[in-house]
Protein backbone atom coordinates (compact mmCIF):
# COMPACT_ATOMS: atom_id res chain seq x y z
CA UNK A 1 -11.64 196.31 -59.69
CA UNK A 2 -12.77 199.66 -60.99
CA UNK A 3 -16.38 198.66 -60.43
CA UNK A 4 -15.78 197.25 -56.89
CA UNK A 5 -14.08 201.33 -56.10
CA UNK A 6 -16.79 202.91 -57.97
CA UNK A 7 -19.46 201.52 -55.51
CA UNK A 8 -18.30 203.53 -52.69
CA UNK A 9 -18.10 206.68 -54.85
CA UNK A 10 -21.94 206.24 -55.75
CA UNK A 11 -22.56 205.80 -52.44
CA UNK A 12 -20.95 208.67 -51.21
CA UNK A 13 -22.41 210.94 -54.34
CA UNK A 14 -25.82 209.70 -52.89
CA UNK A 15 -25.46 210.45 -49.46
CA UNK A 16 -24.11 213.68 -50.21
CA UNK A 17 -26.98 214.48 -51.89
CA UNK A 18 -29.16 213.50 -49.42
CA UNK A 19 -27.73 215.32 -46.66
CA UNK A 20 -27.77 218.48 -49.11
CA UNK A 21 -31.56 218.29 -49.58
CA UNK A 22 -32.08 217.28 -45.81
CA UNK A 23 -30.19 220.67 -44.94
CA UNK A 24 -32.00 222.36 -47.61
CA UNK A 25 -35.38 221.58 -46.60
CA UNK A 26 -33.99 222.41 -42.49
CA UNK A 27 -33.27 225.69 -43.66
CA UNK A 28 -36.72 226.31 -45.38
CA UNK A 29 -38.15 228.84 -43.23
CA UNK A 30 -41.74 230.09 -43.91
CA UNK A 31 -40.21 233.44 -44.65
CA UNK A 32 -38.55 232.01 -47.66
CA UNK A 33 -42.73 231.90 -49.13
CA UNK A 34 -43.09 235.26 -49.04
CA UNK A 35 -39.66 237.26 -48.91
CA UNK A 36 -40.02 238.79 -51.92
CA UNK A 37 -43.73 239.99 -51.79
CA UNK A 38 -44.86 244.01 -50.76
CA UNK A 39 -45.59 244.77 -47.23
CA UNK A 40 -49.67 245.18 -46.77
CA UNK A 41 -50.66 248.37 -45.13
CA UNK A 42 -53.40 248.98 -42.66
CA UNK A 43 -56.28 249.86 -45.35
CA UNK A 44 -55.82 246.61 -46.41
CA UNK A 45 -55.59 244.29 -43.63
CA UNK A 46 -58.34 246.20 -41.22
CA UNK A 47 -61.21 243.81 -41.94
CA UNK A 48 -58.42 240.89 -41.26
CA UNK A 49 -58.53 240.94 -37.07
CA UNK A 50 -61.75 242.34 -37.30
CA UNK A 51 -63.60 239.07 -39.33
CA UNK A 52 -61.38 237.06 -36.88
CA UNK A 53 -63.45 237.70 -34.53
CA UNK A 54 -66.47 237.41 -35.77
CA UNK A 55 -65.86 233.94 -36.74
CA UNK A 56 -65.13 232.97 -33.01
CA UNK A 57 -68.25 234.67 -32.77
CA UNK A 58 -69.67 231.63 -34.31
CA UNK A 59 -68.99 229.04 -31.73
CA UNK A 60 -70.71 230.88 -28.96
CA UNK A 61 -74.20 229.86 -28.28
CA UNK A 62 -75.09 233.00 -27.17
CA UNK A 63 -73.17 236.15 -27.77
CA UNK A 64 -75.31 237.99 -25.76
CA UNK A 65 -73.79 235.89 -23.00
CA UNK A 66 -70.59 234.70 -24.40
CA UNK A 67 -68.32 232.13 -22.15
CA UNK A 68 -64.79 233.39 -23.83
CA UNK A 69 -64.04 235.76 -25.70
CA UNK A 70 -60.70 237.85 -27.05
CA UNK A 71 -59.25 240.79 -25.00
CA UNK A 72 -61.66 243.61 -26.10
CA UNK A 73 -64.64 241.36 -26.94
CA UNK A 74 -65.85 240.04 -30.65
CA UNK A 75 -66.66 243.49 -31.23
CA UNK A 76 -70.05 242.52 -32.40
CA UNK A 77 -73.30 244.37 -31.51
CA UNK A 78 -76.13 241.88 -30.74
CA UNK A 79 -79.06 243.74 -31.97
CA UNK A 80 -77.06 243.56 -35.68
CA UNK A 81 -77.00 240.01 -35.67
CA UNK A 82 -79.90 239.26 -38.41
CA UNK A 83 -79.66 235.01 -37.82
CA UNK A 84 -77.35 232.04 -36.36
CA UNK A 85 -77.43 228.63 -37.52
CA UNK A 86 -76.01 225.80 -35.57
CA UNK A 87 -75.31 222.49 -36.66
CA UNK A 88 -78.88 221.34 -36.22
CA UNK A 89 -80.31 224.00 -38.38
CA UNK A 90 -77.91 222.67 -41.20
CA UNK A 91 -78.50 218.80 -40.56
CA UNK A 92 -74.88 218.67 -40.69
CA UNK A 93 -74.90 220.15 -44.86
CA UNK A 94 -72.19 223.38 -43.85
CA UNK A 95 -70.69 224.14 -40.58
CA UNK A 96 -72.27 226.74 -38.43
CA UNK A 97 -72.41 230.38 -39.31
CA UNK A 98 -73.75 234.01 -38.86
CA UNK A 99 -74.94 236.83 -40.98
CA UNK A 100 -74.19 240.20 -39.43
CA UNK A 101 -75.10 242.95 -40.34
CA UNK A 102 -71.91 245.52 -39.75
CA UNK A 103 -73.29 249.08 -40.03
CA UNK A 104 -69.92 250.45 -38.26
CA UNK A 105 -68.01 248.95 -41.07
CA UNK A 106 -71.08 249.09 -43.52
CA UNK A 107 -70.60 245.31 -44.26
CA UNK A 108 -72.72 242.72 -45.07
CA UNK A 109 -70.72 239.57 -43.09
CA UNK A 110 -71.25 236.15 -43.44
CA UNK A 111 -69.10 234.11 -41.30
CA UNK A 112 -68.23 230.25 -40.94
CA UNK A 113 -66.69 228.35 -37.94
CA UNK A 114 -63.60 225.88 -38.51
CA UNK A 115 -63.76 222.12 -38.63
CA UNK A 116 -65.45 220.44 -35.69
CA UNK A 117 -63.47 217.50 -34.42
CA UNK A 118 -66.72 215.79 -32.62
CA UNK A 119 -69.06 216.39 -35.54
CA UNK A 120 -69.07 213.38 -38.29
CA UNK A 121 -70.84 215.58 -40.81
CA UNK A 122 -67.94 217.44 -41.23
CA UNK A 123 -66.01 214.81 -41.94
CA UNK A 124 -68.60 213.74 -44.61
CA UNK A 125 -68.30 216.97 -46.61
CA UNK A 126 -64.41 216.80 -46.49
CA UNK A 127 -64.34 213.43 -48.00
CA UNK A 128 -66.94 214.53 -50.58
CA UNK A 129 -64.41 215.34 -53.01
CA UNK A 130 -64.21 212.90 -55.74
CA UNK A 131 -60.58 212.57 -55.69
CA UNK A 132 -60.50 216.97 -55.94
CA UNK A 133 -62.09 216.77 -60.12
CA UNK A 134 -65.18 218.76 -59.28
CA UNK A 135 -64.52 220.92 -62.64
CA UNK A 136 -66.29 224.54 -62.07
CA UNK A 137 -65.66 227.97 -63.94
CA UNK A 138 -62.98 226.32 -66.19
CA UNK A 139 -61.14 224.99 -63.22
CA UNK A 140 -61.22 222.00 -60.41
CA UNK A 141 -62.77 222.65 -56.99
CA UNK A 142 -62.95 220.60 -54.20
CA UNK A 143 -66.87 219.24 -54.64
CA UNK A 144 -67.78 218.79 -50.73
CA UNK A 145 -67.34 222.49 -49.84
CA UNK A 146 -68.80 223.99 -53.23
CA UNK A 147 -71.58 221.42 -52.09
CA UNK A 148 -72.03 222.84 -48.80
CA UNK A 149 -71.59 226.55 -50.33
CA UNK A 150 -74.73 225.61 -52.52
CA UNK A 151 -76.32 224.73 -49.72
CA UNK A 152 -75.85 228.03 -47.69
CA UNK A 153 -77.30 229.75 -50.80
CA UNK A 154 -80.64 228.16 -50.84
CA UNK A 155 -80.91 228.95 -47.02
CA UNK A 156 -79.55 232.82 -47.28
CA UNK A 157 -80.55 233.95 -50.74
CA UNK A 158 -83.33 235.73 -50.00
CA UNK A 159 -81.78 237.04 -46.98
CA UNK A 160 -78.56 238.39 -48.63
CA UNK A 161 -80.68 239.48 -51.42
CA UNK A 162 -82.53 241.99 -49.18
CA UNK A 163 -79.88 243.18 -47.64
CA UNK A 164 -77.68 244.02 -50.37
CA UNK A 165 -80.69 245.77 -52.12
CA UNK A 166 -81.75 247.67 -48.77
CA UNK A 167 -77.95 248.95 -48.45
CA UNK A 168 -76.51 249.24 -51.60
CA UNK A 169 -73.42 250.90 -50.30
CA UNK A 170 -72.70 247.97 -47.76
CA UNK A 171 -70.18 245.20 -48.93
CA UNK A 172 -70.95 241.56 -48.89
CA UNK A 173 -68.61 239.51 -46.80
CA UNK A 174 -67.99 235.79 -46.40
CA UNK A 175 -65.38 234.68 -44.54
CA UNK A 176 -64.55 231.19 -42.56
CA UNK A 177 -61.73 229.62 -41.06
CA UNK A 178 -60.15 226.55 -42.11
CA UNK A 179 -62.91 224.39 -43.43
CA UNK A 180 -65.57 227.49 -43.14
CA UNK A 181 -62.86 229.15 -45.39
CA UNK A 182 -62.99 226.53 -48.11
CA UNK A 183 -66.66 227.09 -48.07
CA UNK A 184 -66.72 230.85 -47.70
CA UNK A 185 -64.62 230.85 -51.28
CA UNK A 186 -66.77 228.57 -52.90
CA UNK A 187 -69.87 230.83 -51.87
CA UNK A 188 -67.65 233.76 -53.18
CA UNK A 189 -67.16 231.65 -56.45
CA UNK A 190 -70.63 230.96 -56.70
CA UNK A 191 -71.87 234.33 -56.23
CA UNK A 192 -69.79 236.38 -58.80
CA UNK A 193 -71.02 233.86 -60.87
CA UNK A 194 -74.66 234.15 -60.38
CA UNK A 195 -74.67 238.24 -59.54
CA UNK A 196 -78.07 238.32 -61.08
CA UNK A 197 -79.52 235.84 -57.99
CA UNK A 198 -78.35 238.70 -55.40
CA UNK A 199 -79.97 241.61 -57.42
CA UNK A 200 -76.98 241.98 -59.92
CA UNK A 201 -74.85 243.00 -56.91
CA UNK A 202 -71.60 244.85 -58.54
CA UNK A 203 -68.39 241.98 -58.44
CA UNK A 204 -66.77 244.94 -56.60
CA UNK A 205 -68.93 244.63 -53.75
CA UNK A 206 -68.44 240.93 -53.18
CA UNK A 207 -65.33 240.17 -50.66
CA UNK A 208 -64.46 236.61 -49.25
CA UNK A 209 -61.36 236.36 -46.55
CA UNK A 210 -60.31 232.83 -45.97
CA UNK A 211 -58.02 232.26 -42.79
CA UNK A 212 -56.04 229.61 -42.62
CA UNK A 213 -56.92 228.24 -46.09
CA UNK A 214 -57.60 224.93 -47.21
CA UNK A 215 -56.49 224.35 -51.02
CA UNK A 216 -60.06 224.30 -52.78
CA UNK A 217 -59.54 225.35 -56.12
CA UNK A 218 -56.99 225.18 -59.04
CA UNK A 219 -54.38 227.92 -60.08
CA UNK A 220 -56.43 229.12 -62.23
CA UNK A 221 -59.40 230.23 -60.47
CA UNK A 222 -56.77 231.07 -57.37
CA UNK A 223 -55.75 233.70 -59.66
CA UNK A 224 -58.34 234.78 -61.55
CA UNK A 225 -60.65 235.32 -58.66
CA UNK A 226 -58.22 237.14 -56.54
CA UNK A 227 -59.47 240.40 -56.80
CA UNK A 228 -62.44 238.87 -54.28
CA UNK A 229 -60.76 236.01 -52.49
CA UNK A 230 -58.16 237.29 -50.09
CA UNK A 231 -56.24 234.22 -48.05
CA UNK A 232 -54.51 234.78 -44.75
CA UNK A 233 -51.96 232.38 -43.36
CA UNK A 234 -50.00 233.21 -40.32
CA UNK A 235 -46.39 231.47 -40.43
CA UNK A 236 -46.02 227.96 -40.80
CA UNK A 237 -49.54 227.03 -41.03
CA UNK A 238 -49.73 223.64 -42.63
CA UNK A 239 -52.99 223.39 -44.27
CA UNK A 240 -52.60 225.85 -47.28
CA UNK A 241 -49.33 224.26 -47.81
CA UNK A 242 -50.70 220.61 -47.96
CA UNK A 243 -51.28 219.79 -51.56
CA UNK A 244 -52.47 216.30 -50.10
CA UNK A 245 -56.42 216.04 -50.64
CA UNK A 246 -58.22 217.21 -47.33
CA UNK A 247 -59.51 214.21 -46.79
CA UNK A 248 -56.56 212.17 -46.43
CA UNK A 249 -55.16 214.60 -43.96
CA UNK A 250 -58.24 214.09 -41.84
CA UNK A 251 -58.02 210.73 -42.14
CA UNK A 252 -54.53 210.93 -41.01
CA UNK A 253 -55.57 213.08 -38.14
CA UNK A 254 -53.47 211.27 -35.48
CA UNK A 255 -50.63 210.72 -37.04
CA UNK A 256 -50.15 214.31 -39.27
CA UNK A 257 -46.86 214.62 -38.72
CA UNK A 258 -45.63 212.23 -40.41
CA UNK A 259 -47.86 212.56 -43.20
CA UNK A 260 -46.35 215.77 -43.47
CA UNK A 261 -43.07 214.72 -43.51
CA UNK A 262 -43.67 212.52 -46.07
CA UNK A 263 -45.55 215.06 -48.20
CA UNK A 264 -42.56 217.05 -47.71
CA UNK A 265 -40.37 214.72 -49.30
CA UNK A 266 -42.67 214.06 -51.95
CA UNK A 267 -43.18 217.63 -52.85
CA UNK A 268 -39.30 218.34 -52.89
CA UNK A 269 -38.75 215.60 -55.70
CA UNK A 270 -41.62 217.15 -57.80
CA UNK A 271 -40.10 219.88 -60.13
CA UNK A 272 -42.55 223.04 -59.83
CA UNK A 273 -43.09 223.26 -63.48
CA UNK A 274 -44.87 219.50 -63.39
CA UNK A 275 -46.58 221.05 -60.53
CA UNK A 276 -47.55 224.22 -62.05
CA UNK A 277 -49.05 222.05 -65.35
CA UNK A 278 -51.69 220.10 -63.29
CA UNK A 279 -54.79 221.37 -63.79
CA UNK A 280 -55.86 219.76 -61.00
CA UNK A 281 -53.67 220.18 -57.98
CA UNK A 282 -55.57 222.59 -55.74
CA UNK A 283 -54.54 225.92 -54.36
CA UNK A 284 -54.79 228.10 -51.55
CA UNK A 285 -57.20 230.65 -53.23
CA UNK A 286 -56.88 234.52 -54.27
CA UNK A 287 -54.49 237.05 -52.69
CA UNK A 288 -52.27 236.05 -50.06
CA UNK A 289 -51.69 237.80 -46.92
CA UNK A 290 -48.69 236.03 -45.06
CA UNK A 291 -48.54 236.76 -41.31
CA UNK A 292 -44.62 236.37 -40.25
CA UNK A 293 -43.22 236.40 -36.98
CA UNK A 294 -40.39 234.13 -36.29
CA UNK A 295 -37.10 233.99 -38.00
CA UNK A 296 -34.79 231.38 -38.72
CA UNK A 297 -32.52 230.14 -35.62
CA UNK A 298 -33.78 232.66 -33.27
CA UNK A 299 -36.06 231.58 -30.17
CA UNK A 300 -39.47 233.57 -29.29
CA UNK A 301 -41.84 235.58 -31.68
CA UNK A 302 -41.05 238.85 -32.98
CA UNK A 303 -43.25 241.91 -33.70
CA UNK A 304 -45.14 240.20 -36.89
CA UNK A 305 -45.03 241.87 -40.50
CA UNK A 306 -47.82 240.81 -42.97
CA UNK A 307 -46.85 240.57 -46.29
CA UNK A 308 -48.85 240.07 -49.75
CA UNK A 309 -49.23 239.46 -53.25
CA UNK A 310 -50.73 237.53 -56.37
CA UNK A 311 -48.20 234.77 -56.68
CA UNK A 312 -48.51 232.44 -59.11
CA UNK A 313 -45.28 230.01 -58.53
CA UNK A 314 -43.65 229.70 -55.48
CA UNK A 315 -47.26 229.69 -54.05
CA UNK A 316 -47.06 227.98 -50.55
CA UNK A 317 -45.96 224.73 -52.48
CA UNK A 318 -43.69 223.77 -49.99
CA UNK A 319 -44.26 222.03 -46.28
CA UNK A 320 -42.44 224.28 -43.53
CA UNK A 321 -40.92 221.48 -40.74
CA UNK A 322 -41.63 223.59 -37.74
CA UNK A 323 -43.22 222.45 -34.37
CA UNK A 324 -45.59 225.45 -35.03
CA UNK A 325 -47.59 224.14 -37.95
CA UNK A 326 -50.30 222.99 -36.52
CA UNK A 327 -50.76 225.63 -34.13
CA UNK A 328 -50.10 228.32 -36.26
CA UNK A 329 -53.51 227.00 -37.66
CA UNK A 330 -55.79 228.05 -34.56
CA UNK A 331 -58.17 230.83 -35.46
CA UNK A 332 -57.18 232.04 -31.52
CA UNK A 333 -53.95 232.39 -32.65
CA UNK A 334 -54.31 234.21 -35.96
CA UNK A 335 -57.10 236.78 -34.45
CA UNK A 336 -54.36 237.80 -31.69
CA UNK A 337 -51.08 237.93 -34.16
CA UNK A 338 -53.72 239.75 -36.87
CA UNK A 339 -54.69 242.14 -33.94
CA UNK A 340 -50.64 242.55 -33.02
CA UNK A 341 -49.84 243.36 -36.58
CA UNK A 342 -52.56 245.92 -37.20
CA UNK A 343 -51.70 247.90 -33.83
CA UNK A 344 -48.30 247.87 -35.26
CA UNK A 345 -49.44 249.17 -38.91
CA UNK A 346 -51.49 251.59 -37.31
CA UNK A 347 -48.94 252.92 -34.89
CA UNK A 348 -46.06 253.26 -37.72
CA UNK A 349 -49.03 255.53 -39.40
CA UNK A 350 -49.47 257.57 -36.35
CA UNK A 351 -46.11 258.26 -35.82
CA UNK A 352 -45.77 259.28 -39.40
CA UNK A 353 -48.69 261.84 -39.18
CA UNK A 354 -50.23 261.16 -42.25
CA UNK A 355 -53.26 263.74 -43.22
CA UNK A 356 -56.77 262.75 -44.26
CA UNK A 357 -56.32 263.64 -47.79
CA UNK A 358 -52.78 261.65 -48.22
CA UNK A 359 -54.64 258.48 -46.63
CA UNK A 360 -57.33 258.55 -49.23
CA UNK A 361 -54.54 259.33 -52.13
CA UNK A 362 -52.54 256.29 -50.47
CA UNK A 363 -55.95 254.50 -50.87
CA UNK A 364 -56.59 255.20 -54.81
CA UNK A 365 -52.84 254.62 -55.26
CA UNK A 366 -52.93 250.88 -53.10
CA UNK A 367 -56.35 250.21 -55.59
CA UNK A 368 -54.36 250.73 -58.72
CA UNK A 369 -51.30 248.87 -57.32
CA UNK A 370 -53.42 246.25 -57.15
CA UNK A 371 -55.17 245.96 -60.13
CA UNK A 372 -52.26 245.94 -61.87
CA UNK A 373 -50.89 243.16 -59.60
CA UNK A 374 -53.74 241.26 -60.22
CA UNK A 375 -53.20 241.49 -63.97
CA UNK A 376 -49.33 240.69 -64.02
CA UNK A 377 -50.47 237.66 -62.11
CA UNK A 378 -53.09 236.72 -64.99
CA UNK A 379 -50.28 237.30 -67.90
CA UNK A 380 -47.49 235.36 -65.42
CA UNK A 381 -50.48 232.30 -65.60
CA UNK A 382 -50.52 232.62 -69.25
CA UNK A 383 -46.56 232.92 -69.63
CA UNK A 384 -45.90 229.52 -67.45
CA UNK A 385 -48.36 227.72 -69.46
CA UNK A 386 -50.88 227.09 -66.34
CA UNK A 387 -53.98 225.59 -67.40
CA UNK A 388 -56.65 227.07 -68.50
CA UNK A 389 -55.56 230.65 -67.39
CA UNK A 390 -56.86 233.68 -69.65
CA UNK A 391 -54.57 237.25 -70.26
CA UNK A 392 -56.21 240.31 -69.45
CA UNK A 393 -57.96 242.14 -72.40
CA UNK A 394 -56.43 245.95 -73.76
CA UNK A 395 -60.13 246.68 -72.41
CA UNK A 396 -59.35 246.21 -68.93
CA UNK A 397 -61.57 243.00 -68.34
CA UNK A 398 -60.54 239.49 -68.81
CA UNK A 399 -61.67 236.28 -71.45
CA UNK A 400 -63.62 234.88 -69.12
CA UNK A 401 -64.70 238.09 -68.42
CA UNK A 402 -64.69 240.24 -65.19
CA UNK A 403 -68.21 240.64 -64.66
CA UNK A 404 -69.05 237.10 -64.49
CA UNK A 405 -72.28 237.25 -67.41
CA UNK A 406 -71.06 237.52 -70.14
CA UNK A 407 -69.87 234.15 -70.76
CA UNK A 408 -72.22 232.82 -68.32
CA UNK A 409 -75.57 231.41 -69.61
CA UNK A 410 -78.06 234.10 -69.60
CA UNK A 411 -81.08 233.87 -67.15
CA UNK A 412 -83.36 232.35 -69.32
CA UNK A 413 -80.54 229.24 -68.86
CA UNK A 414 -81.44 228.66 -65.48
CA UNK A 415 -84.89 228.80 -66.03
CA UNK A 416 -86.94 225.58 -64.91
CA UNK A 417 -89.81 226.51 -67.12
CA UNK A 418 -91.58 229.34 -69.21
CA UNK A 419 -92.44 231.49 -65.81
CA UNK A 420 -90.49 233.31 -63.53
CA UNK A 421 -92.05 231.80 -60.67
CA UNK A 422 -90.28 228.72 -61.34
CA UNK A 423 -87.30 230.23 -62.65
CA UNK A 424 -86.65 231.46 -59.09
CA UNK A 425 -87.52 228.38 -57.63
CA UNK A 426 -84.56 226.72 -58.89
CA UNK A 427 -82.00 225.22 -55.83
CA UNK A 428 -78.37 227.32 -56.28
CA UNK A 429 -76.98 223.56 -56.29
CA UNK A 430 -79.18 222.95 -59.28
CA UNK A 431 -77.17 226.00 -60.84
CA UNK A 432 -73.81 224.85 -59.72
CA UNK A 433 -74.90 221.50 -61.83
CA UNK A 434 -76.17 223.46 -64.78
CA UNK A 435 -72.77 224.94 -64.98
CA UNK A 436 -71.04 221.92 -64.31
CA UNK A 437 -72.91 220.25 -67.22
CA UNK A 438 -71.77 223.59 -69.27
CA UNK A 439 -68.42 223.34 -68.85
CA UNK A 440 -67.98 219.62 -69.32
CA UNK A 441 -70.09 220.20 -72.35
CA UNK A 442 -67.75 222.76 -73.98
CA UNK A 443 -64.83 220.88 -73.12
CA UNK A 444 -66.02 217.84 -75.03
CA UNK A 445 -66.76 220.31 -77.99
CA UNK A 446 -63.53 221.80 -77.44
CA UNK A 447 -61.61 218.11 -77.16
CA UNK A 448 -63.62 217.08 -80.36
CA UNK A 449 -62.53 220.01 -82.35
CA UNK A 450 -59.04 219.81 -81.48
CA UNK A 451 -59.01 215.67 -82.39
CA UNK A 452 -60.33 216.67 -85.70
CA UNK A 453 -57.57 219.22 -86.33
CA UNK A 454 -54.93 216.76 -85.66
């Protein structure tokens, strides 16, 4: 008898339950990501609308005769384009892209298109993942896009490489959207590795902004490398919240949303400690800039407020159930809300009359803020137990060390043979290798060592 009135108690215990975590994960608003991080100011986020448009840039075939564009143009001079290359040019290796040369902004820019639905070769570098265990830099990237990044290098070395020696005050820029952003943070991985290939370029110089970002790399490297990598997601966007490989989503094209339902489910069960332990769930990479503008149970968009940190939990893990996730992932969409929020930053400034000399004081003060942000995030890594993640030195620089050589090989690694001549003949995806073979080497030493210990 007691077991026969216990069954409806279960019952009722489960369904409670249910309903609790089906009202829970109602109420998740995209907010809830990033209530707790600082407000960005407009120092910051200027290059954000800006690059925007530059990628949209990309998928005109002629910009000197462009058939849309944004309300006050891309903003791009013609005569400072130094080369296009279309999907032809690339044989279908990297999307399409553009190196500008910005001497209004004194930037060296480097920008990547999005995924294109009716090209197959896209597709191809997407599923080129090998299940997301493409180890790199001590970490897992997704092997397509740092594929298609090595690519890009053997077509723009020499290019970059001239430019950032004939303006050495100009910044290098890459910067993509959606799938161009996967690849513009593997280029940006790439390069601070290799600084010596680009005339020992300074790592200070080197800037990547991914918009709407696909999760290419592990927590570790999202971390470490966020003093380069700077993500921007505007409110519910799905893709940087998808810890599903890319290429299942894109498989899954037609029927995403209920692939993301079910991810959401999945996700919820998952305590974020087992998540936070896998070294190789992938990451939306860097700093994140979080572009909100609708609130929970109230209609219409409201004036949007960017927001930003180093997280290292509570890092986008989450799917937000909103009718706006997939749209809130259209480049359109996050150049005009990125344009909206800067007019807003820079009106609050105006209205505030800020002098000259307190905006460059506010400047110092925002590049201390976050340097130290950036090395709380490092020690938070290290505290939770993530992987592979390294504590900042006393000395200000980091184990695996800030400027990228010392605990790389040294050139003479990379070398081919005895002469330089073929030492700078040598393909960047022949490096990428090299450094793959490195790191699986050491960790086999590293395995060994600790099997003999034990």
């Amino acid at each position: 008898m007691s077991i026969i009135c216990g069954l409806p108690l279960l019952e009722c215990v489960y369904c409670l339950a249910c309903a609790r975590w089906a009202w829970k994960r109602c109420l998740h608003t995209a907010g809830h990501d990033s209530e707790s991080w600082g407000l960005a100011t407009a120092e910051e986020f200027e290059p954000v609308p800006r690059l925007c448009r530059y990628i949209l840039a990309v998928y005109e075939d002629d910009i000197r005769h462009p058939l849309w564009e944004p309300p006050g143009g891309y903003g791009i001079n013609p005569d400072w384009l130094i080369l296009r290359k279309t999907y032809e040019d690339t044989q279908g290796r990297a999307p399409s892209y553009i190196v500008y040369l910005d001497h209004e902004h004194a930037d060296i820019v480097l920008a990547i298109r999005g995924l294109n639905l009716a090209k197959e070769s896209d597709y191809q570098v997407l599923l080129d993942n090998k299940l997301g265990k493409r180890k790199f830099d001590g970490g897992y990237v997704h092997n397509g896009l740092l594929k298609a990044a090595g690519w890009v290098m053997d077509a723009e070395c020499e290019v970059l490489k001239e430019l950032v020696e004939e303006y050495p005050n100009y910044t290098l820029t890459f910067a993509g959207h959606s799938l161009g952003s996967g690849v513009a943070a593997m280029l940006a991985l790439v390069v601070v590795r290799h600084r010596d290939k680009l005339g020992n370029i300074d790592r200070r110089r080197i800037r990547c902004y991914a918009i709407a970002p696909a999760r290419c790399m592990s927590l570790n490297l999202a971390v470490r490398y966020a003093d380069v990598i700077n993500s921007v997601v505007l409110q519910d966007d799905f893709l940087p919240r998808t810890a599903t490989p890319l290429e299942d989503i894109f498989k899954s094209l037609f029927c995403l949303p209920c692939l993301l339902c079910l991810r959401c489910m999945k996700d919820t069960c998952i305590p974020e400690e087992k998540m936070l332990k896998d070294p190789r769930r992938l990451y939306a990479p860097g700093r994140l800039y979080h572009i909100v503008e609708r609130k929970p149970f109230r209609l219409g968009r409201f004036p949007p407020v960017v927001r930003t940190a180093v997280p290292v939990d509570g890092r986008f893990e989450h799917i937000v159930l909103s009718c706006n996730a997939t749209s809130d992932h259209a480049i359109i969409w996050i150049e005009r809300e990125a344009r909206r929020a800067m007019d807003l930053m820079l009106e609050k400034d105006r209205i505030m009359e800020i002098p000259a000399k307190q905006r460059m004081e506010r400047q110092e003060t925002l590049a201390k803020e976050q340097s130290q942000e950036y090395k709380a995030a490092l020690q938070r890594a290290v505290s939770l137990s993530v992987p592979h993640a390294y504590s900042p030195s006393k000395y200000g620089t980091f184990d695996e060390s800030e400027d990228g050589e010392k605990n790389s090989p040294s050139s003479s690694e990379w070398s081919v043979g005895s002469s330089g001549e073929n030492k700078n003949k040598e393909s960047w995806n022949e490096l990428i290798e090299r450094l793959f073979d490195r790191d699986e080497s050491r960790h086999r030493v590293l395995k060994k060592s600790l099997t003999n210990h034990w």
